[in-house]
C-alpha atoms as a PDB file:
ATOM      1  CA  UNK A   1      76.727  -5.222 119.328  1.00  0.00           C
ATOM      2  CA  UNK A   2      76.982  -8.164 121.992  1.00  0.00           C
ATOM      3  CA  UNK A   3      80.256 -10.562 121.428  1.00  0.00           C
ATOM      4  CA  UNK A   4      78.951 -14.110 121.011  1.00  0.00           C
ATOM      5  CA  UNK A   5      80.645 -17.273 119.930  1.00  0.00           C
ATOM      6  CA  UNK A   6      79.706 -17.951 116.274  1.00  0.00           C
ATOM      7  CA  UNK A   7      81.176 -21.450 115.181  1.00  0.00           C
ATOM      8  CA  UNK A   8      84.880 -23.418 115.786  1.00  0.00           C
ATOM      9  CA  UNK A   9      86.401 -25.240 113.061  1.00  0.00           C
ATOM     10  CA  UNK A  10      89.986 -26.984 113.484  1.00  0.00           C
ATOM     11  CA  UNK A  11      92.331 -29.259 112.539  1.00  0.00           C
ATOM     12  CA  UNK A  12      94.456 -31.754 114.599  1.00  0.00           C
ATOM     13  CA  UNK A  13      97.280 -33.514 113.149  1.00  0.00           C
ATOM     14  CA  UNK A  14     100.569 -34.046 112.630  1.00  0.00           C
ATOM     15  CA  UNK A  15     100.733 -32.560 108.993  1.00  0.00           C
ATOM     16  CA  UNK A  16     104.433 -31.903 108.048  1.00  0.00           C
ATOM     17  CA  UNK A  17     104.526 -28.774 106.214  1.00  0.00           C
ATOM     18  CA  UNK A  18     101.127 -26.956 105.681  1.00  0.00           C
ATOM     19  CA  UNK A  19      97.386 -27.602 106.667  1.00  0.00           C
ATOM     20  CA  UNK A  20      93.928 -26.292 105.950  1.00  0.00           C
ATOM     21  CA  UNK A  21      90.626 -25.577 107.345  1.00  0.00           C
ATOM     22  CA  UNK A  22      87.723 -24.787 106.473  1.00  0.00           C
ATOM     23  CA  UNK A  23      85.550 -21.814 107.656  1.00  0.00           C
ATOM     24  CA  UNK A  24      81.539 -21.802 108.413  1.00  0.00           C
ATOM     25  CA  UNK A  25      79.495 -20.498 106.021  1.00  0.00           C
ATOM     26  CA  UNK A  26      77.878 -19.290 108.777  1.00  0.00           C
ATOM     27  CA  UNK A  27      80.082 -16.528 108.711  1.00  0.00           C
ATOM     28  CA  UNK A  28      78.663 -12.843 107.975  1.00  0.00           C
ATOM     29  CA  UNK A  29      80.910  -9.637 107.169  1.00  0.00           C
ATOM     30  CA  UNK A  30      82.633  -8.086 109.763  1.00  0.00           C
ATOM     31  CA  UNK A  31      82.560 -11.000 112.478  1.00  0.00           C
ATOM     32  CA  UNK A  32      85.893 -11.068 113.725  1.00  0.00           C
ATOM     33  CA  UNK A  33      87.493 -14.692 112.864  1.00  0.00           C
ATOM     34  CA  UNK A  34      90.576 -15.587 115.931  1.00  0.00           C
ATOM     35  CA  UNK A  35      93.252 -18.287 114.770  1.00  0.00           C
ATOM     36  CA  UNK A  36      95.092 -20.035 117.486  1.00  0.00           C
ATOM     37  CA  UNK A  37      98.048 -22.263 115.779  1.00  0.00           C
ATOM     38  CA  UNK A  38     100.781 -24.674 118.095  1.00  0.00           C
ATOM     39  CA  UNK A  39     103.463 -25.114 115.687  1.00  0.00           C
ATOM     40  CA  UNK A  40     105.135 -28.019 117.453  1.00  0.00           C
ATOM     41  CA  UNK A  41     109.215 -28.625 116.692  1.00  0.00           C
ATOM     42  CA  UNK A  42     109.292 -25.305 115.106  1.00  0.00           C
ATOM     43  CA  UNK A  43     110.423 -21.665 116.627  1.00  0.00           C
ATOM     44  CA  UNK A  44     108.983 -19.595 113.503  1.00  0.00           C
ATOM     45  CA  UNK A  45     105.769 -18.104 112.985  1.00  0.00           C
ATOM     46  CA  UNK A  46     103.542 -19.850 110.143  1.00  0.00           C
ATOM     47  CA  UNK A  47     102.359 -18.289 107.427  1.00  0.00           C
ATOM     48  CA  UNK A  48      98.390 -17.905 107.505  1.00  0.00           C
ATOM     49  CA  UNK A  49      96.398 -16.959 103.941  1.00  0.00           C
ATOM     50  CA  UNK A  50      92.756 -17.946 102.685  1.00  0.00           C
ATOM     51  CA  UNK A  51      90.951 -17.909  99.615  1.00  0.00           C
ATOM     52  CA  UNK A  52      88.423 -15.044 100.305  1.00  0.00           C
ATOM     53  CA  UNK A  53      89.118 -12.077  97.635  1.00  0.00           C
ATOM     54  CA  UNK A  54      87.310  -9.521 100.219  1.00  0.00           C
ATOM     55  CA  UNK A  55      91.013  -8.021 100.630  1.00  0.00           C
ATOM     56  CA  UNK A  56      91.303  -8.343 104.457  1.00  0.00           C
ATOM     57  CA  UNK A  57      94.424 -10.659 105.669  1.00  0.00           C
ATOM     58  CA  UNK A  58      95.437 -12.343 108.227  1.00  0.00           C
ATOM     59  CA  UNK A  59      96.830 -10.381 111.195  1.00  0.00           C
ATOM     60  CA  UNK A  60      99.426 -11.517 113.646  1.00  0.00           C
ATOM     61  CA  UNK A  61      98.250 -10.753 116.872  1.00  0.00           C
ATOM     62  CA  UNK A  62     100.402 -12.882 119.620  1.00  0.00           C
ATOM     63  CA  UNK A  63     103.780 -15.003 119.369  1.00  0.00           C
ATOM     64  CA  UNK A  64     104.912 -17.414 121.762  1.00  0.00           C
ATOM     65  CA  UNK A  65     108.082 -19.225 121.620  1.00  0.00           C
ATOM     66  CA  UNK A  66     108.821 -21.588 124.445  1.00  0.00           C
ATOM     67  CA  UNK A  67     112.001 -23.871 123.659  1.00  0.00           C
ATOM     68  CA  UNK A  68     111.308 -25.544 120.695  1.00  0.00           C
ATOM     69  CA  UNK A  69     107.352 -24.907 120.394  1.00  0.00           C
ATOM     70  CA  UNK A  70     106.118 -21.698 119.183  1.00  0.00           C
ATOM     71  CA  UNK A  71     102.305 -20.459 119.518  1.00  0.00           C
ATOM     72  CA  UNK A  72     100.605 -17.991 117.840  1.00  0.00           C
ATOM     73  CA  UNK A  73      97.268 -16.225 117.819  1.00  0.00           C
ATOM     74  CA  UNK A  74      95.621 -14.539 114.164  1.00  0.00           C
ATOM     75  CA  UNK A  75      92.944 -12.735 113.835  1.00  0.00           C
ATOM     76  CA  UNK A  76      90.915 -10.981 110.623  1.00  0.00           C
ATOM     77  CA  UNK A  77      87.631  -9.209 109.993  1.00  0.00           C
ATOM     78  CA  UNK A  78      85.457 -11.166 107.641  1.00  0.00           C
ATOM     79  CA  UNK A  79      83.921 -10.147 104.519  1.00  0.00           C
ATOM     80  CA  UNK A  80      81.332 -10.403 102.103  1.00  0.00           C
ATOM     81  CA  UNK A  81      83.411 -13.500 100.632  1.00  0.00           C
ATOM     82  CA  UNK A  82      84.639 -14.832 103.842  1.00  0.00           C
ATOM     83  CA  UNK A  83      82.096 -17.521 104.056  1.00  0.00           C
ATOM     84  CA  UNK A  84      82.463 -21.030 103.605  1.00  0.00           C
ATOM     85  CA  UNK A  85      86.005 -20.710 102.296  1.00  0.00           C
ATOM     86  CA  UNK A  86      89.647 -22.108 103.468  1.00  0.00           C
ATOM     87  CA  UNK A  87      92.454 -21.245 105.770  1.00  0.00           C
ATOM     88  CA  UNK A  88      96.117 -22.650 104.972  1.00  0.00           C
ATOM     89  CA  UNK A  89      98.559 -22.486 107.495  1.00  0.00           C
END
């Protein structure tokens, strides 16, 4: 199977506690989704859920703190449900 880019979807912002976004119904089961999140201010990790019942979570993958910015990097395997539905970070 080759890798290929399938769709990006963000969010830029300045929300205060929690934001969303929306994933590409594009999406078929088993592509592998990657979350990148700069948590700005902050030194903890977010907390990173979605809607999709296909049981698969969100993974940590990569932490960054630097000062008082922290980056992180998720990842998940998508489902049969995974399409079309919403990330909240």
């Amino acid at each position: 199977m080759a890798i290929a880019h399938r769709v990006t979807s963000s969010n830029a912002g300045n929300p205060t506690t929690e934001f969303t976004i929306g994933l590409a119904v594009s999406i078929v089961t088993d592509d592998i989704l990657i979350l990148s999140v700069s948590n700005a201010g902050s030194d903890i990790d977010p907390f990173v859920s979605d809607d999709d019942t296909g049981g698969n979570a969100w993974a940590l993958l990569l932490s960054q703190v630097n000062g008082s910015e922290n980056g992180t990097v998720w990842w998940k395997r998508a489902t049969s449900g995974t399409a079309g539905k919403t990330i909240t970070v």
